[in-house]
N, C-alpha and C. Protein backbone atom coordinates (compact mmCIF):
# COMPACT_ATOMS: atom_id res chain seq x y z
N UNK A 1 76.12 -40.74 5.76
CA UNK A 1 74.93 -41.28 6.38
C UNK A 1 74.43 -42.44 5.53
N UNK A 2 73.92 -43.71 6.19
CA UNK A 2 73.56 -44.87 5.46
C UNK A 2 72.33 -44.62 5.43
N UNK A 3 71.37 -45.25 4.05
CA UNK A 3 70.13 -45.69 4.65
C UNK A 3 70.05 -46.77 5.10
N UNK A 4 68.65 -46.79 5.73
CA UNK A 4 67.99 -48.14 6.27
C UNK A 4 68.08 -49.35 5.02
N UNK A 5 68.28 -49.35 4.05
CA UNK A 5 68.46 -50.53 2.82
C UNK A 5 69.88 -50.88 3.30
N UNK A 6 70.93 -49.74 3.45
CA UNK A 6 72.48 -50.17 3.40
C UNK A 6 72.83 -50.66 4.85
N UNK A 7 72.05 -50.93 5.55
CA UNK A 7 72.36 -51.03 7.06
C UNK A 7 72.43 -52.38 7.06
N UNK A 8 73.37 -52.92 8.21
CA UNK A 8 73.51 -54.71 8.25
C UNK A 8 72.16 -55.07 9.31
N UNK A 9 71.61 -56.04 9.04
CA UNK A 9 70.78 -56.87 9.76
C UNK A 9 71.47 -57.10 11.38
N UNK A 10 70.86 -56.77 12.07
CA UNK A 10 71.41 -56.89 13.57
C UNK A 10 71.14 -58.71 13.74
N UNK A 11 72.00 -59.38 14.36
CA UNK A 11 72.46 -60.63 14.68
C UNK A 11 71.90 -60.94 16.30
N UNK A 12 70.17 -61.61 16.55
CA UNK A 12 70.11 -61.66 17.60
C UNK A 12 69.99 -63.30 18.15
N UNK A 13 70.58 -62.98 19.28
CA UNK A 13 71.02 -64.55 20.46
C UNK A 13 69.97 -64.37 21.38
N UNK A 14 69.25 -65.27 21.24
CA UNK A 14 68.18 -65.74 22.24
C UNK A 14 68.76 -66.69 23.53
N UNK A 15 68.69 -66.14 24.29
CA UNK A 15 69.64 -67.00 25.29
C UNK A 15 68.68 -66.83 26.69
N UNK A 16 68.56 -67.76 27.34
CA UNK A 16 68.15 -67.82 28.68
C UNK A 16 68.47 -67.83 30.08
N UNK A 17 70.28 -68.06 29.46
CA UNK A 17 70.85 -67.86 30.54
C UNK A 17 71.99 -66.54 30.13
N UNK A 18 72.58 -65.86 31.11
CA UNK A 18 73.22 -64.54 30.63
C UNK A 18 74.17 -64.60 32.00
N UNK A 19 75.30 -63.98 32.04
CA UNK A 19 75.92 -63.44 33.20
C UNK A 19 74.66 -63.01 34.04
N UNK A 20 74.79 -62.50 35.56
CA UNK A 20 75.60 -62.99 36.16
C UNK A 20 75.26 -64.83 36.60
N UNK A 21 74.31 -64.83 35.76
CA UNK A 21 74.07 -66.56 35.47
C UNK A 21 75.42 -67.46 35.13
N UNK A 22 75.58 -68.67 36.08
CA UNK A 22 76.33 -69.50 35.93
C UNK A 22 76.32 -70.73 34.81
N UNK A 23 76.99 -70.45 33.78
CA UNK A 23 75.81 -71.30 32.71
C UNK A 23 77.34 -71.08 31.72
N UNK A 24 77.85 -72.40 30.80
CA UNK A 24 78.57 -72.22 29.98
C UNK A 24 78.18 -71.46 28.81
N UNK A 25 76.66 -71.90 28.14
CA UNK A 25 75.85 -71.66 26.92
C UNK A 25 75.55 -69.54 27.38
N UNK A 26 75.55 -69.18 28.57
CA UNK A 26 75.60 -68.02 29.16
C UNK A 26 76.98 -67.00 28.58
N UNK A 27 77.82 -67.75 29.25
CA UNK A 27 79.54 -67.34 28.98
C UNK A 27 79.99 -67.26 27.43
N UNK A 28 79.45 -68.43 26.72
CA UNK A 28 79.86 -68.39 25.68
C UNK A 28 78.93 -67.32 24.40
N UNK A 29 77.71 -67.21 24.75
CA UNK A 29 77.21 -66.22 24.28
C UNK A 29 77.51 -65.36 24.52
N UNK A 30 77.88 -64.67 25.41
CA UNK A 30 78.43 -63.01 25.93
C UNK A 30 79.80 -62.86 25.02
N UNK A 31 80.07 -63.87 25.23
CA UNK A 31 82.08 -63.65 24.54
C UNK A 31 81.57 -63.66 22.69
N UNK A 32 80.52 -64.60 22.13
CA UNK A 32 80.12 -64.63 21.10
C UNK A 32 79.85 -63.17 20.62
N UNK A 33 79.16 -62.63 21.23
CA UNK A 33 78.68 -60.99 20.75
C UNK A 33 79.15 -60.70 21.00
N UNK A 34 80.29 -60.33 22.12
CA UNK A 34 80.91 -59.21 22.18
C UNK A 34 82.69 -59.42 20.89
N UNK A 35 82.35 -60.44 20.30
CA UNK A 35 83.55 -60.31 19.06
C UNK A 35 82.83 -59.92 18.54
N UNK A 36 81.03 -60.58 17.85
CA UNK A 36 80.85 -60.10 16.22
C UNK A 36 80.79 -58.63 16.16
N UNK A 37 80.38 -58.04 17.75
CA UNK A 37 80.59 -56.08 17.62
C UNK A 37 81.77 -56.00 17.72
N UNK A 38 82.46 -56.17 18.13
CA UNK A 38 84.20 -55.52 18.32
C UNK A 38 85.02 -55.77 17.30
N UNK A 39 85.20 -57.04 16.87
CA UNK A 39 86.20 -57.81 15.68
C UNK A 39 85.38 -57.65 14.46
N UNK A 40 84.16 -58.12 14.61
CA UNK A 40 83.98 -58.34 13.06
C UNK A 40 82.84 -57.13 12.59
N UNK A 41 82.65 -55.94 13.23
CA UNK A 41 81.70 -55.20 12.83
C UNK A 41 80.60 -55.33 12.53
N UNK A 42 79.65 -56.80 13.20
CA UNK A 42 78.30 -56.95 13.23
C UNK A 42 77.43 -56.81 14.22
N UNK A 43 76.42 -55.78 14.28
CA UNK A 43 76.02 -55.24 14.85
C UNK A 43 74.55 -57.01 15.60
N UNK A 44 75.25 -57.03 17.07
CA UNK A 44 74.50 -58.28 17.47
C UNK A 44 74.30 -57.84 18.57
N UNK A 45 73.06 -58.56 19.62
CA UNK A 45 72.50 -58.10 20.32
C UNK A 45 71.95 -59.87 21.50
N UNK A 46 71.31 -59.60 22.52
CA UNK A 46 70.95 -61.09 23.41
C UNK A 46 69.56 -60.66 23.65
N UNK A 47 68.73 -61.34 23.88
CA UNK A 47 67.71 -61.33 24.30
C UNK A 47 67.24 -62.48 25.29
N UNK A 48 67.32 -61.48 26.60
CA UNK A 48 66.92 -62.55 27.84
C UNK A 48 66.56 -62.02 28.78
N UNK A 49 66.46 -62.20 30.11
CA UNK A 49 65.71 -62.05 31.33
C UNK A 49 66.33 -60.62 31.65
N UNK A 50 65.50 -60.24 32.60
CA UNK A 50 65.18 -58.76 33.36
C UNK A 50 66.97 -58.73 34.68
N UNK A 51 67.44 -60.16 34.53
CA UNK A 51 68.66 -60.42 35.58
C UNK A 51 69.78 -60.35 35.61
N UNK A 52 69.66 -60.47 33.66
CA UNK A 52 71.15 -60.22 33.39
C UNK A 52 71.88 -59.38 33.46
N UNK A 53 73.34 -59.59 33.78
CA UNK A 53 74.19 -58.00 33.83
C UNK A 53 73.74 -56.96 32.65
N UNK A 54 74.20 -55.91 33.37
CA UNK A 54 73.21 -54.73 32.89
C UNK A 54 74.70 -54.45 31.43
N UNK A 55 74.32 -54.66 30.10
CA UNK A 55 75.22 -54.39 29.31
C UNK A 55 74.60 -53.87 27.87
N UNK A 56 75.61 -53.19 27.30
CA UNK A 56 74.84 -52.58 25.76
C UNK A 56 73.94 -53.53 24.61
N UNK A 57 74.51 -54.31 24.92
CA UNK A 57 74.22 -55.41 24.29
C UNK A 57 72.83 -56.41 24.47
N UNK A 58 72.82 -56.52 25.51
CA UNK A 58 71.13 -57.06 26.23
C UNK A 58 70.44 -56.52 26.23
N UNK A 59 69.33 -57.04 25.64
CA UNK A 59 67.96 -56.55 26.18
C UNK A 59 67.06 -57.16 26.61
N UNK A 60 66.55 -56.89 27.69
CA UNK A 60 65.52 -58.09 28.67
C UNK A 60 64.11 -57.81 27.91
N UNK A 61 64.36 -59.41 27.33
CA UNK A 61 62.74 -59.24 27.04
C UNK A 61 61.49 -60.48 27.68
N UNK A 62 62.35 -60.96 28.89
CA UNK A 62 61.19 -61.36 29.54
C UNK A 62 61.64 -61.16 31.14
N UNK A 63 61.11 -61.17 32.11
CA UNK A 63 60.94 -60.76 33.28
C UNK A 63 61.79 -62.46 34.04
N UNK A 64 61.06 -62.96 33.96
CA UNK A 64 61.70 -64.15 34.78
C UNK A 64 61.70 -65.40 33.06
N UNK A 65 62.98 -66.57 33.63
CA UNK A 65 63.21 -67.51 32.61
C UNK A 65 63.39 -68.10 32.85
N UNK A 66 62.69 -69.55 33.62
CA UNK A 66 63.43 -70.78 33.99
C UNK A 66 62.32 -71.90 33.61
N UNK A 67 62.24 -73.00 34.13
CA UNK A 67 61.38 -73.87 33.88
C UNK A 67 59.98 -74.02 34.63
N UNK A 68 59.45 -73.26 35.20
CA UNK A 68 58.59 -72.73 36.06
C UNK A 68 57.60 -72.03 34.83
N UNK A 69 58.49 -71.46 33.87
CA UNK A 69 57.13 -70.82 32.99
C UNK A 69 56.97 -71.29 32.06
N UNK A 70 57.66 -73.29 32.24
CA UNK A 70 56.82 -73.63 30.97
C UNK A 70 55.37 -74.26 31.72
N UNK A 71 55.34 -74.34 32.50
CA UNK A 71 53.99 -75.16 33.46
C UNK A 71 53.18 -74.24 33.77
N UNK A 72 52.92 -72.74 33.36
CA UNK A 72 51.75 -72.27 33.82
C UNK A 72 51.20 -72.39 32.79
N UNK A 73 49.85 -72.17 33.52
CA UNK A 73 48.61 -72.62 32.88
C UNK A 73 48.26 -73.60 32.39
């Protein structure tokens, strides 16, 4: 059992666009994390909209993401 001191820093990608989003910067982030967990044993993670394919790796942390929510208010 590790402690929390020996544990690696989780590696997070802020991304706005995600599968099933059509988006290169989308594609290439998904393929990005899913090596540093598989190949290189770094525990990484995405952070983006409520739309993206549903995967271990994502977590939606905003509801909608486009250019619409930089103009409110």
């Amino acid at each position: 059992m590790t402690s929390s001191a020996e544990r690696q820093p989780t590696i997070v990608h802020v991304a706005a666009t995600y599968p099933p989003d059509v988006c290169g910067i989308g594609d290439y982030t998904h393929l990005l994390v899913r090596h540093l967990a598989a190949e290189a044993g770094a525990p990484a993670e995405v952070w983006t909209h409520d739309a993206a394919r549903p995967d271990p790796v994502v977590r939606a942390v905003a509801a909608r993401w486009d250019a619409a929510d930089f103009w409110a208010g």
